[in-house]
Protein backbone atom coordinates (compact mmCIF):
# COMPACT_ATOMS: atom_id res chain seq x y z
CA UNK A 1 0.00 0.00 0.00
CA UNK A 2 2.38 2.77 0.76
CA UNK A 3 5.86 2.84 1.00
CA UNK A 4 8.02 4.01 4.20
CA UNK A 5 8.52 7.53 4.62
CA UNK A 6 8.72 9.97 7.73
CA UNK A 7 6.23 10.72 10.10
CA UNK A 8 4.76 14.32 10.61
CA UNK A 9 1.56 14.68 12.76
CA UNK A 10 0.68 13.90 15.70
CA UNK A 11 -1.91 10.96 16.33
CA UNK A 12 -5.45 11.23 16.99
CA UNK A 13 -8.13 8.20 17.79
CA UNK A 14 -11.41 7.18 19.46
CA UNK A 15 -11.11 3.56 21.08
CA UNK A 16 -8.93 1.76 24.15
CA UNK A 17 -6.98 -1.11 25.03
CA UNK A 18 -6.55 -1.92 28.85
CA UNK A 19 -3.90 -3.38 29.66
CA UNK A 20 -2.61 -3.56 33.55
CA UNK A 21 0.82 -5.07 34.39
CA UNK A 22 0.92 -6.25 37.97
CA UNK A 23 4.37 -5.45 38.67
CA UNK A 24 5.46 -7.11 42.80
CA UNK A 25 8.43 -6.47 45.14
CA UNK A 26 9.23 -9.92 46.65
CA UNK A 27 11.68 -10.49 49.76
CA UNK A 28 10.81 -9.86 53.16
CA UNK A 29 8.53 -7.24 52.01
CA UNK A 30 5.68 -8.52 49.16
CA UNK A 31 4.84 -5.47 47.31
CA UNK A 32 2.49 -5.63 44.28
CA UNK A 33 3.17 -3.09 42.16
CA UNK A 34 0.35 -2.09 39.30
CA UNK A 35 2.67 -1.42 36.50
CA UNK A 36 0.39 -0.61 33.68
CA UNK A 37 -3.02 -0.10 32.80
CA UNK A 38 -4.23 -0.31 28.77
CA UNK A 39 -7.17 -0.30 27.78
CA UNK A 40 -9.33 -0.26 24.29
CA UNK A 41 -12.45 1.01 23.78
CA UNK A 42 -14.87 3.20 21.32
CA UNK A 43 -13.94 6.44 22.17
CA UNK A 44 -12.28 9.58 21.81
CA UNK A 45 -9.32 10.38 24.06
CA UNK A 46 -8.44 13.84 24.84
CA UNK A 47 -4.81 15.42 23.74
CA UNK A 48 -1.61 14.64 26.08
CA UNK A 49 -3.85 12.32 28.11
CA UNK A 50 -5.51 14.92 30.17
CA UNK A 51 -7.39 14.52 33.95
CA UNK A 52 -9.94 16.79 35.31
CA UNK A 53 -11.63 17.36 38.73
CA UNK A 54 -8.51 15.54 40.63
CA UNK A 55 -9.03 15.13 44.50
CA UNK A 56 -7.53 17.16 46.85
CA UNK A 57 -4.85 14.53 47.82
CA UNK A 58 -3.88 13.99 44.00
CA UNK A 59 -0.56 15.77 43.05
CA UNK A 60 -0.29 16.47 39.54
CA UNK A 61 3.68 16.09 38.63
CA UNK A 62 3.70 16.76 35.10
CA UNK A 63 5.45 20.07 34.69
CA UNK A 64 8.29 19.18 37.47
CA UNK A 65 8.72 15.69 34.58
CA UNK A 66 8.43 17.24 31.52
CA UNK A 67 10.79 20.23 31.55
CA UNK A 68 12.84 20.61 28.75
CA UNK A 69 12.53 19.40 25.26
CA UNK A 70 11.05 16.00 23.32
CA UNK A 71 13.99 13.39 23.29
CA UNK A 72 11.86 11.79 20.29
CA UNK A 73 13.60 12.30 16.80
CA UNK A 74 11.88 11.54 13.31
CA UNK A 75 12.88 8.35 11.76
CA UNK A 76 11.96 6.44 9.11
CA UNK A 77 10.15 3.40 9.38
CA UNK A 78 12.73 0.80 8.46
CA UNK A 79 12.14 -3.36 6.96
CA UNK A 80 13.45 -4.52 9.86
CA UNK A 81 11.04 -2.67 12.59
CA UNK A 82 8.47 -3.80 9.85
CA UNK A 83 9.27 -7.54 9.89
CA UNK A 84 9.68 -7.29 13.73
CA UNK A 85 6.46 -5.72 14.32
CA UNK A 86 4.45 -8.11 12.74
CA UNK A 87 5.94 -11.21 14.10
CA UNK A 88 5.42 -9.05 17.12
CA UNK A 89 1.48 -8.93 16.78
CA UNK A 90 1.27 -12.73 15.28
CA UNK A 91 2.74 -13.64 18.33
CA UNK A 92 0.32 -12.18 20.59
CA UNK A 93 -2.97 -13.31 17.95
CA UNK A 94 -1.34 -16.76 17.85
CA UNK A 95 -1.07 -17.29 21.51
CA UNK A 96 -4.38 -15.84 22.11
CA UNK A 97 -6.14 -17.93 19.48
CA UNK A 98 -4.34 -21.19 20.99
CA UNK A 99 -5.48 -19.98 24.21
CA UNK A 100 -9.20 -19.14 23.14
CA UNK A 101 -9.12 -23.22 21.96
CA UNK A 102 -8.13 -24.46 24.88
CA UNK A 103 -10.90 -22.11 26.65
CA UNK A 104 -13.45 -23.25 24.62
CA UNK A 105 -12.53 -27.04 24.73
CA UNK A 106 -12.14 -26.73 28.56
CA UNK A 107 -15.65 -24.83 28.54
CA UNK A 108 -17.62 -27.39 26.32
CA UNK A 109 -16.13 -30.25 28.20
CA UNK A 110 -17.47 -28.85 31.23
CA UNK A 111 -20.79 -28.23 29.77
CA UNK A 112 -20.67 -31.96 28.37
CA UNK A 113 -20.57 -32.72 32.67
CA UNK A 114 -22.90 -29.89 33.57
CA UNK A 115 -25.47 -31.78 30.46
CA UNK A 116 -25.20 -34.89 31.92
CA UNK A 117 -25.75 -33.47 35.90
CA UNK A 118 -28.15 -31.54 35.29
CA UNK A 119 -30.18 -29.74 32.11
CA UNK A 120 -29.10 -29.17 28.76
CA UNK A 121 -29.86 -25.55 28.89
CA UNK A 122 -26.83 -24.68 31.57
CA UNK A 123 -24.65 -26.78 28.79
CA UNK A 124 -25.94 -24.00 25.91
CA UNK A 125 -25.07 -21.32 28.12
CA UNK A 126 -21.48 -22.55 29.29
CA UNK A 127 -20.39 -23.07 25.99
CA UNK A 128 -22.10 -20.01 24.53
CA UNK A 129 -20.23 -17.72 26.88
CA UNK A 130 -16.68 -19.50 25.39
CA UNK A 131 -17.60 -18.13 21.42
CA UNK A 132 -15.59 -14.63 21.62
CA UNK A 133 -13.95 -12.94 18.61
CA UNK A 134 -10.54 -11.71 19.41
CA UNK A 135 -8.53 -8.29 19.02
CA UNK A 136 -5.32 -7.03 20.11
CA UNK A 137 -3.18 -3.69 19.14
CA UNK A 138 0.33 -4.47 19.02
CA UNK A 139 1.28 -1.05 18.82
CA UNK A 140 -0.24 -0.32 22.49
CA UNK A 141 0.83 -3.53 23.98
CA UNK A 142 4.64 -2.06 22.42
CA UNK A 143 4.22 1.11 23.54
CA UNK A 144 2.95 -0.17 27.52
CA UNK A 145 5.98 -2.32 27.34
CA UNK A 146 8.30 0.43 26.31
CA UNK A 147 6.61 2.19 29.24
CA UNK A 148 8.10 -0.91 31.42
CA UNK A 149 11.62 -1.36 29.54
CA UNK A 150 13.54 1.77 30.20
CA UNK A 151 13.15 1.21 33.48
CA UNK A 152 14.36 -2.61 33.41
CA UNK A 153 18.11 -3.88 33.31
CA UNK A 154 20.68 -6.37 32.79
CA UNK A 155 18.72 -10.21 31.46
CA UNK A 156 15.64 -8.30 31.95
CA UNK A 157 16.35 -5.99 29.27
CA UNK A 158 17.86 -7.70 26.77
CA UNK A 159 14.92 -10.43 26.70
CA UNK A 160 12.54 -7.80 26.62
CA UNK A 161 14.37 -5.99 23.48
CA UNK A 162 14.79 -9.30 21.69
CA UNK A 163 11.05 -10.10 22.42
CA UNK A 164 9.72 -6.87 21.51
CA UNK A 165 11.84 -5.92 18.69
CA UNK A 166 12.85 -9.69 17.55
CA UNK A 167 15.69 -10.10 14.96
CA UNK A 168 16.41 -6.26 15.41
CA UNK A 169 18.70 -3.73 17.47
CA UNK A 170 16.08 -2.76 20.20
CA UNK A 171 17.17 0.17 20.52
CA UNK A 172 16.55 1.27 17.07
CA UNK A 173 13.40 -0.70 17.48
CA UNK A 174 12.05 2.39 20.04
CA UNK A 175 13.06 5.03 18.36
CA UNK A 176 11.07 3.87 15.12
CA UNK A 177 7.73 2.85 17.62
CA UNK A 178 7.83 5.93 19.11
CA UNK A 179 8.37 8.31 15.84
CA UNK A 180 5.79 6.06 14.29
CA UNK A 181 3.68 6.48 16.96
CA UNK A 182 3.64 10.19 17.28
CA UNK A 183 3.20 10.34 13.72
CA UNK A 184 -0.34 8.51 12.84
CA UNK A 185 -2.24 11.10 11.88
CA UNK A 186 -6.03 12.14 12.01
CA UNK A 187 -7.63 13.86 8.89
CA UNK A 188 -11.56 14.00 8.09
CA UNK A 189 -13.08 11.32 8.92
CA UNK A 190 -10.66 10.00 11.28
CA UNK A 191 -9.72 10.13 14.94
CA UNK A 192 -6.59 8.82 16.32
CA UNK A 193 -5.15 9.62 19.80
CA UNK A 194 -2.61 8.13 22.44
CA UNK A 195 -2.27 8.92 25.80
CA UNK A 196 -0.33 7.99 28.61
CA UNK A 197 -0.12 8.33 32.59
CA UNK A 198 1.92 7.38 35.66
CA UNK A 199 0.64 7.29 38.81
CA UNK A 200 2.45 7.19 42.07
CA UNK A 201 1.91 5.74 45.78
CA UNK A 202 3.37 9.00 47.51
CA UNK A 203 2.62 6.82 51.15
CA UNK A 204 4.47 3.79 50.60
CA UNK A 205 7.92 4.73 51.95
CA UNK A 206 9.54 1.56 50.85
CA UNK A 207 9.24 2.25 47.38
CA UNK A 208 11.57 5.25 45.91
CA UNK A 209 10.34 5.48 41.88
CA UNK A 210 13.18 7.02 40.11
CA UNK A 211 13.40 10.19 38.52
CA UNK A 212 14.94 9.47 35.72
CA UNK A 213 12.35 7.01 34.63
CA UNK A 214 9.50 9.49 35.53
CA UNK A 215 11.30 11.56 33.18
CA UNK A 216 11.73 9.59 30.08
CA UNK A 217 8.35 8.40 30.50
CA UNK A 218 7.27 11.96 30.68
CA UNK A 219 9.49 13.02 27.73
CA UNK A 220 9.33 10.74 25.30
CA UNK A 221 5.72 8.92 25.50
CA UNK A 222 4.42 11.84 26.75
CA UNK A 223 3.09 10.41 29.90
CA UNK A 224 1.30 12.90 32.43
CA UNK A 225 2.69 11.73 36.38
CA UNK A 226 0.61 11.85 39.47
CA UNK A 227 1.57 11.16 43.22
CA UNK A 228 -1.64 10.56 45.18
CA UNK A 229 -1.56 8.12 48.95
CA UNK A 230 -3.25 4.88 46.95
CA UNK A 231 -6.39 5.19 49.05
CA UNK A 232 -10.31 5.16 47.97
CA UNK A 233 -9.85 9.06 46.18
CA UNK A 234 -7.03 7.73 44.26
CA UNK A 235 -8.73 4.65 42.70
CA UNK A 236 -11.45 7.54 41.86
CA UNK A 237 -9.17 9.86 40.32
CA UNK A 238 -7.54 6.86 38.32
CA UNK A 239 -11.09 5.89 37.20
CA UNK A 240 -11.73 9.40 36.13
CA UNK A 241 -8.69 9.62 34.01
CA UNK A 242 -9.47 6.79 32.25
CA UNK A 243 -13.02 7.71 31.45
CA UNK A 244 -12.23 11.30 30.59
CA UNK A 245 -9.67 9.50 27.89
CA UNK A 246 -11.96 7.20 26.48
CA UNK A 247 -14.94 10.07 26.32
CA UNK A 248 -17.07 8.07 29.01
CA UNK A 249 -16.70 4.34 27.57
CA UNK A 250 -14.35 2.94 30.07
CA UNK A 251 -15.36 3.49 33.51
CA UNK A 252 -14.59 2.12 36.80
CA UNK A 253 -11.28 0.05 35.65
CA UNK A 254 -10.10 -0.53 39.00
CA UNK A 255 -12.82 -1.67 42.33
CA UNK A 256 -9.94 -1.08 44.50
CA UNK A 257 -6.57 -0.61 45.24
CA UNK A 258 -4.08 -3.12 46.44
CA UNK A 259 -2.62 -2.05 50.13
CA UNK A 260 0.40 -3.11 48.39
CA UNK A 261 0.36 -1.16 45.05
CA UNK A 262 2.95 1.36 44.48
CA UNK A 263 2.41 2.39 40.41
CA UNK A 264 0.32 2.32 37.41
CA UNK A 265 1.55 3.15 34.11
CA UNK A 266 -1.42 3.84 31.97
CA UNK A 267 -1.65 3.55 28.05
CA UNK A 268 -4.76 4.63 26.13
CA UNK A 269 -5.18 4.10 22.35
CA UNK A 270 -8.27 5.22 20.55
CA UNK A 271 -9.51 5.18 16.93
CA UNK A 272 -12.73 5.97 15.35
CA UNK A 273 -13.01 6.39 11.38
CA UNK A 274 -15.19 6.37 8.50
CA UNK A 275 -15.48 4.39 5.63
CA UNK A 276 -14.11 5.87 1.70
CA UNK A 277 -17.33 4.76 0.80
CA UNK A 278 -19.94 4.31 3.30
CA UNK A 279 -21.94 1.16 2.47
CA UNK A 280 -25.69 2.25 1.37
CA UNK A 281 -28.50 0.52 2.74
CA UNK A 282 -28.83 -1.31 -1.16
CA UNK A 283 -25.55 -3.12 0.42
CA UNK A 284 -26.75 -4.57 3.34
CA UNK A 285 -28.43 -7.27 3.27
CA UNK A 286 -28.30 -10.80 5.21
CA UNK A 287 -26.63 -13.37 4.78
CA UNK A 288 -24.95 -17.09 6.27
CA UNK A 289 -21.81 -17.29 8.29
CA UNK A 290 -20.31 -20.89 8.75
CA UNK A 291 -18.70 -21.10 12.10
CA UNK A 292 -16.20 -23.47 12.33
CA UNK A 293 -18.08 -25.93 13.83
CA UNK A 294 -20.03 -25.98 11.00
CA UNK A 295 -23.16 -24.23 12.33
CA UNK A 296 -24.92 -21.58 10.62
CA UNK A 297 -26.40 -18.27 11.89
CA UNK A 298 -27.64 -15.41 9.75
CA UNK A 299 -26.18 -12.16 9.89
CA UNK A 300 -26.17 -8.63 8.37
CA UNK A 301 -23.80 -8.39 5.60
CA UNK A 302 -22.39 -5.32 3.37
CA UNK A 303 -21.53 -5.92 0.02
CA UNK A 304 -18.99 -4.10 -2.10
CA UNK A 305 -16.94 -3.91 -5.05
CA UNK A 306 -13.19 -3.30 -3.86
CA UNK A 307 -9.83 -3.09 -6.24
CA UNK A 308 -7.10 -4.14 -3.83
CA UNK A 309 -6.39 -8.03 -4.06
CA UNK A 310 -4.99 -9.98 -0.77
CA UNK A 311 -3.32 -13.51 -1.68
CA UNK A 312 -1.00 -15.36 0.34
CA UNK A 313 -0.07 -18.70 0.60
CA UNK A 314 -3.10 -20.71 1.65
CA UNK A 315 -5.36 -17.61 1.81
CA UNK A 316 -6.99 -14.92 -0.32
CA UNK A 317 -8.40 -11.32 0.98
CA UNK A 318 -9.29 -7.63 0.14
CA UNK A 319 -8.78 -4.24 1.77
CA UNK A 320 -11.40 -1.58 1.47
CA UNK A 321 -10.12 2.05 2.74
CA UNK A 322 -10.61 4.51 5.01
CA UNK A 323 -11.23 8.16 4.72
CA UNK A 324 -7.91 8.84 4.55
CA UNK A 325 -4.99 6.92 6.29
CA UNK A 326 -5.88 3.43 6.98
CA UNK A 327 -7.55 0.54 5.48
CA UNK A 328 -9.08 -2.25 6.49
CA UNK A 329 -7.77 -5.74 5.54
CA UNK A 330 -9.72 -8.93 5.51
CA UNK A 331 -8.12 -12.35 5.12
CA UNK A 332 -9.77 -15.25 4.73
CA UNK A 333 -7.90 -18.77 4.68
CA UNK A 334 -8.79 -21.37 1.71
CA UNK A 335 -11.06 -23.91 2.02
CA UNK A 336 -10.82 -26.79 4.17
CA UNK A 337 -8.06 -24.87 6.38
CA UNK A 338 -9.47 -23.95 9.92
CA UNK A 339 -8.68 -20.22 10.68
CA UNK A 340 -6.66 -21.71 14.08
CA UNK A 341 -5.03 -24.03 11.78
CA UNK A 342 -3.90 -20.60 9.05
CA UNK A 343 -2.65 -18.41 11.99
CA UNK A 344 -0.48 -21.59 13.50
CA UNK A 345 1.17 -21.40 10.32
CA UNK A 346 1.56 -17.74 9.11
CA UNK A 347 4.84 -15.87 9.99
CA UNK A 348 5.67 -12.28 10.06
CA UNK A 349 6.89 -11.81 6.82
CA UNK A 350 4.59 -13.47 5.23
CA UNK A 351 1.72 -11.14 6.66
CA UNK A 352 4.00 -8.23 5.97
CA UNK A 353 4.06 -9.44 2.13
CA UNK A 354 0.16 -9.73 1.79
CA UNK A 355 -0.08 -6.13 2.50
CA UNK A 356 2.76 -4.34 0.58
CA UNK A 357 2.39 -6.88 -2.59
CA UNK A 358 -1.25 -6.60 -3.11
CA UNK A 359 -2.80 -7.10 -6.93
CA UNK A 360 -5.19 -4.30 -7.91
CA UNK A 361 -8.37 -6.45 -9.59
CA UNK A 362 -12.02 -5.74 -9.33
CA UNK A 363 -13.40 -7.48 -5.69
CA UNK A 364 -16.72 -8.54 -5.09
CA UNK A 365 -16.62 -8.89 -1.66
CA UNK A 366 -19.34 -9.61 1.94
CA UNK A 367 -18.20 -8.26 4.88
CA UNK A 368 -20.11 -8.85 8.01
CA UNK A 369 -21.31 -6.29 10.60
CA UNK A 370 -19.77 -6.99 13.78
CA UNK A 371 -18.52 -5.70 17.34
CA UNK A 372 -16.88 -7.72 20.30
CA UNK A 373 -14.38 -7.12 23.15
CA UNK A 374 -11.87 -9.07 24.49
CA UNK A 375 -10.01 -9.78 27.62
CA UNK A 376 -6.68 -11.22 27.64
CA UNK A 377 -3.96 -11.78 30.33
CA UNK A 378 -0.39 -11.61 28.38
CA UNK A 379 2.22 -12.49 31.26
CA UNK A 380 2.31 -16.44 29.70
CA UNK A 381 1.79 -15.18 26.39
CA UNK A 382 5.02 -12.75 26.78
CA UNK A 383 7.23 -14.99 28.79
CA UNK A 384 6.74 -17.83 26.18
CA UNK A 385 7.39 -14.85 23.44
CA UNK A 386 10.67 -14.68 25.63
CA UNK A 387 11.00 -12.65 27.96
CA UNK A 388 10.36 -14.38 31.12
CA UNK A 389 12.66 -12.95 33.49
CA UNK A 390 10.43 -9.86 33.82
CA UNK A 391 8.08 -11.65 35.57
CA UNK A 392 10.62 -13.51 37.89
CA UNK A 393 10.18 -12.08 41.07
CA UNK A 394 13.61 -13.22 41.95
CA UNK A 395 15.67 -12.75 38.79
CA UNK A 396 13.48 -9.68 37.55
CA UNK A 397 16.13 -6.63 37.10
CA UNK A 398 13.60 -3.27 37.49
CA UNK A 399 16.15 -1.35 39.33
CA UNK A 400 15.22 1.42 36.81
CA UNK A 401 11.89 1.84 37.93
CA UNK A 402 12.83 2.81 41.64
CA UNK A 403 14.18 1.07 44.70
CA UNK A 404 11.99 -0.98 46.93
CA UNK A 405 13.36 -1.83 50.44
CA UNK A 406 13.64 -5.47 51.54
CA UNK A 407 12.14 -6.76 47.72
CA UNK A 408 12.41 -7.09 44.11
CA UNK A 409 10.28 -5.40 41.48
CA UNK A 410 8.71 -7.81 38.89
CA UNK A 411 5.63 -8.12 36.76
CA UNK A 412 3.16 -10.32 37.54
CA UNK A 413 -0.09 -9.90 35.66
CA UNK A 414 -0.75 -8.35 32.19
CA UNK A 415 -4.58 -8.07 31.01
CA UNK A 416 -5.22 -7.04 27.86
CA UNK A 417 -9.14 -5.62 26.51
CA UNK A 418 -10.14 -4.47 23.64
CA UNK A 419 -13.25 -3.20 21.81
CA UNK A 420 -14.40 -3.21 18.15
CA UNK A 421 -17.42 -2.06 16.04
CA UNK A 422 -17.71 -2.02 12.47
CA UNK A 423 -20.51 -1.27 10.34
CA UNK A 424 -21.99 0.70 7.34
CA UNK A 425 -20.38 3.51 8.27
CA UNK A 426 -16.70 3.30 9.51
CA UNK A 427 -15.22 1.62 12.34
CA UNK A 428 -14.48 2.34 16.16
CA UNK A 429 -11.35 0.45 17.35
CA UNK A 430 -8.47 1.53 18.98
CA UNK A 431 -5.40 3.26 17.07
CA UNK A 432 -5.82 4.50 13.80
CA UNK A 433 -4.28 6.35 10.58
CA UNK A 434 -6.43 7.70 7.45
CA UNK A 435 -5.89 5.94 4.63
CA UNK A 436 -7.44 6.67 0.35
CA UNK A 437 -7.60 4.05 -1.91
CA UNK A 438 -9.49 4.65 -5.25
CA UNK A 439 -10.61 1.89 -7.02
CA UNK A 440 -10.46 3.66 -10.39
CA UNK A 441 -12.51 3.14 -13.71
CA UNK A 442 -14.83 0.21 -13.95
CA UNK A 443 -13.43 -3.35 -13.81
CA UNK A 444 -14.51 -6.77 -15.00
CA UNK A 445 -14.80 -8.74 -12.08
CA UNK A 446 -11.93 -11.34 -11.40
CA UNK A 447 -11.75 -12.44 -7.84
CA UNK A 448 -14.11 -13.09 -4.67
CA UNK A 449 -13.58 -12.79 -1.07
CA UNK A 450 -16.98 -13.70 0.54
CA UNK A 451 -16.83 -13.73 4.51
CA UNK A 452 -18.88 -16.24 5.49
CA UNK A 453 -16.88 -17.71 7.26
CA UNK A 454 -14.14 -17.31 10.14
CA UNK A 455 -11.63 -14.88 9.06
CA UNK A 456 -8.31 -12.50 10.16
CA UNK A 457 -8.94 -9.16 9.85
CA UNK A 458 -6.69 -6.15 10.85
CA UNK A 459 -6.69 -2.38 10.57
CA UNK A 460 -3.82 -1.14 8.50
CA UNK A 461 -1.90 2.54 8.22
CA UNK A 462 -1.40 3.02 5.21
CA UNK A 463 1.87 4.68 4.97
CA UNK A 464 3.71 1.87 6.34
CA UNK A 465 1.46 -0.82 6.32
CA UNK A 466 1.43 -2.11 9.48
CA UNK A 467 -1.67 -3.21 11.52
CA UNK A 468 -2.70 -1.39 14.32
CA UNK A 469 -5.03 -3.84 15.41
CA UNK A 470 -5.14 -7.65 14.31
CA UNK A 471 -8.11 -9.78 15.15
CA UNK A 472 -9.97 -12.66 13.94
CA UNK A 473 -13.87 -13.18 13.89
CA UNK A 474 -15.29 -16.61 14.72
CA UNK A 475 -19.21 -15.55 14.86
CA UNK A 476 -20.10 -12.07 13.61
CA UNK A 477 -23.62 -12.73 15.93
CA UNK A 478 -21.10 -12.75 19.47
CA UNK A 479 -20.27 -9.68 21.26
């Protein structure tokens, strides 16, 4: 689609991820530390991550962080980052998708036992709460662990670089995330924003966060710093935040705070944009999704001509575009392949190849309407990536991130949520660039990419061509 040039504007978006890190001190002294909070929703999040109404007890520490000027430079978006970014977000799909199996399987087993106990209705509803359709943004899971990484060190580090930024310097790796991501741009039609936060247990006197790490946090992901006592106000202030950057759609994140917690590290990504072409009402119309166990439900489906060809190895797909800066890409694997079965196999470059080789050809395509979230917890997913040592509370090297008498600072816990919606109009995810593709004179039509069944999607800026978000759909009907 495009080919790699600098970034220029800033980003602007209407959606959130949510994703918390537990981060723990462990030694004589067990402290739990809440290292990061990302979250994706529908919804619009204000510039520079912005909080309103803060308590009394709330310290905003901003200004005394964020004196001087941006460390950030301009860079170009290089092959390599490329590459490494999308093995980066097949990762994270392919362990999530594995994962989903196993929940499903371990959910319909138990609903096989819960049939034979007792009715066959609490069997429906056990395995019916199992059908989910999956999302993740790679960029916001990068850019919460980037967060995390300046302030880790020695084993910790390094296995974090080479799991982040795999079969690249990771250093180089940053600097091209964090250009890139100050760079997605908004235009008509389009919303993209980021926005970032640290807050701070002023009353726990065993933990010391370092300035330096405030700093660079501050600096370069432009993260706004608070120092509150982590008491009832504070989980009400963080709440606030978070709702007043996702414009009302994420509220009440936390129910409490842990005695123990001494940080959170928030990351909000938003994106909310609007079809080239919005689909008439002539173009919806229902149709019959095949789920992969072969069932059939009836959904709404919109029907368009497109003139950008997918077609990979084992699979065939189309992208339709955006107002301006992104498109969307559908993928859907050839018959008799599973989609579990296409994502085992697919590799980073071979995604990466789909969309920067695509054949221009007149598309009849079906796209269903659908909308889902998602809730994932990462730590397994990221240690197997590898990078395990971050979430050794032993071995874990956070000395970065502050001092903490008597323990050690590790991550336990990563969750992971996400929200999508797409329909005639546009769609509401979470990160976003504006992307035009014009599908020219009239063709003869040549190729067919009919979604009706289980497919990979992902929402693509254009300039690069990377995905912001990657997700499958199992069952357009599920939210």
């Amino acid at each position: 689609m495009g080919g790699m040039m600098k970034r220029k504007s800033p980003a602007n978006h209407k959606k959130t991820f949510l994703l918390k890190k537990h981060i723990k001190c462990s030694g004589t002294q067990r402290l739990p530390v809440l290292l990061l909070l990302l979250s994706l929703v529908a919804a619009a999040v204000p510039a520079c991550g912005k909080a309103s109404q803060l308590p009394a007890s709330t310290m905003d520490l901003t200004k005394e962080y964020r004196s001087g000027s941006k460390k950030n430079e301009t860079v170009e978006i290089g092959e390599d980052f490329a590459r490494a970014y999308c093995e980066f977000s097949l990762g994270l799909l392919r362990d999530a998708v594995n994962s989903e199996v196993q929940t499903n399987e371990i959910q319909n087993n138990e609903a096989e036992t819960i049939e034979a106990e007792s009715s066959g209705e609490a069997a429906d509803t056990a395995q019916a709460d199992g059908t989910r359709n999956l999302m993740i943004s790679p960029i916001s899971v990068l850019q919460a662990l980037e967060m995390t990484r300046i302030g880790a060190g020695s084993g910790t580090l390094e296995q974090m670089g080479m799991t982040m930024y795999p079969g690249m310097e990771p250093e180089q790796g940053r600097k091209q995330l964090l250009s890139w991501a100050e760079g997605l741009p908004s235009a008509d039609g389009t919303e993209m924003k980021l926005a970032n936060s640290v807050w701070i247990n002023t009353e726990n006197e065993q933990f010391q966060p370092d300035a330096e790490f405030l700093k660079r946090n501050a600096l370069e992901s432009g993260a706004s710093v608070y120092g509150a006592p982590f008491d009832e106000a504070a989980c009400k202030a963080l709440n606030q935040w978070v709702e007043q950057n996702t414009d009302g759609m994420v509220k009440d994140i936390l129910d409490r705070i842990p005695r123990e917690a001494i940080m959170y590290l928030v990351n909000a990504a938003a994106f909310d944009a609007k079809w080239e072409k919005p689909y008439q009402s002539s173009q919806v119309g229902k149709g019959a999704f095949t789920k992969e166990d072969g069932s059939e439900s009836e959904v709404p489906m919109m029907y368009s001509m497109e003139s950008v060809f997918l077609k990979g190895e084992h699979a065939v797909g189309f992208c339709r575009p955006y107002a301006s800066g992104y498109y969307f890409a559908a993928i859907l694997p050839e018959e008799g392949w599973t989609l579990q079965e296409y994502i085992r196999q697919l590799d980073g470059e071979a995604l990466r190849n789909m969309f920067t080789s695509p054949a221009e050809a007149a598309v009849e395509t079906a796209l269903p309407k659908f909308k889902g979230e998602s809730s994932l917890e990462l730590s397994d997913t990221l240690a197997g990536m590898g990078m395990p040592l971050a979430f050794d509370s032993g071995l874990a090297d956070f000395s970065g991130v502050g001092s903490c008498e008597g323990g050690n600072i590790s991550i336990s816990r990563i969750l992971h949520k996400t929200y999508i919606e797409v329909d005639e109009l546009g769609t509401k995810a979470g990160a976003a660039t504006v992307v035009e593709m014009e599908a020219g004179g009239a063709y003869t039509v040549t190729e067919n990419v009919i979604l009706d069944r289980p497919f990979l999607y992902a929402i693509v800026d254009k300039e690069t061509d990377l995905p912001i978000f990657i997700g499958i759909v199992e069952d357009p009907a599920a939210e």
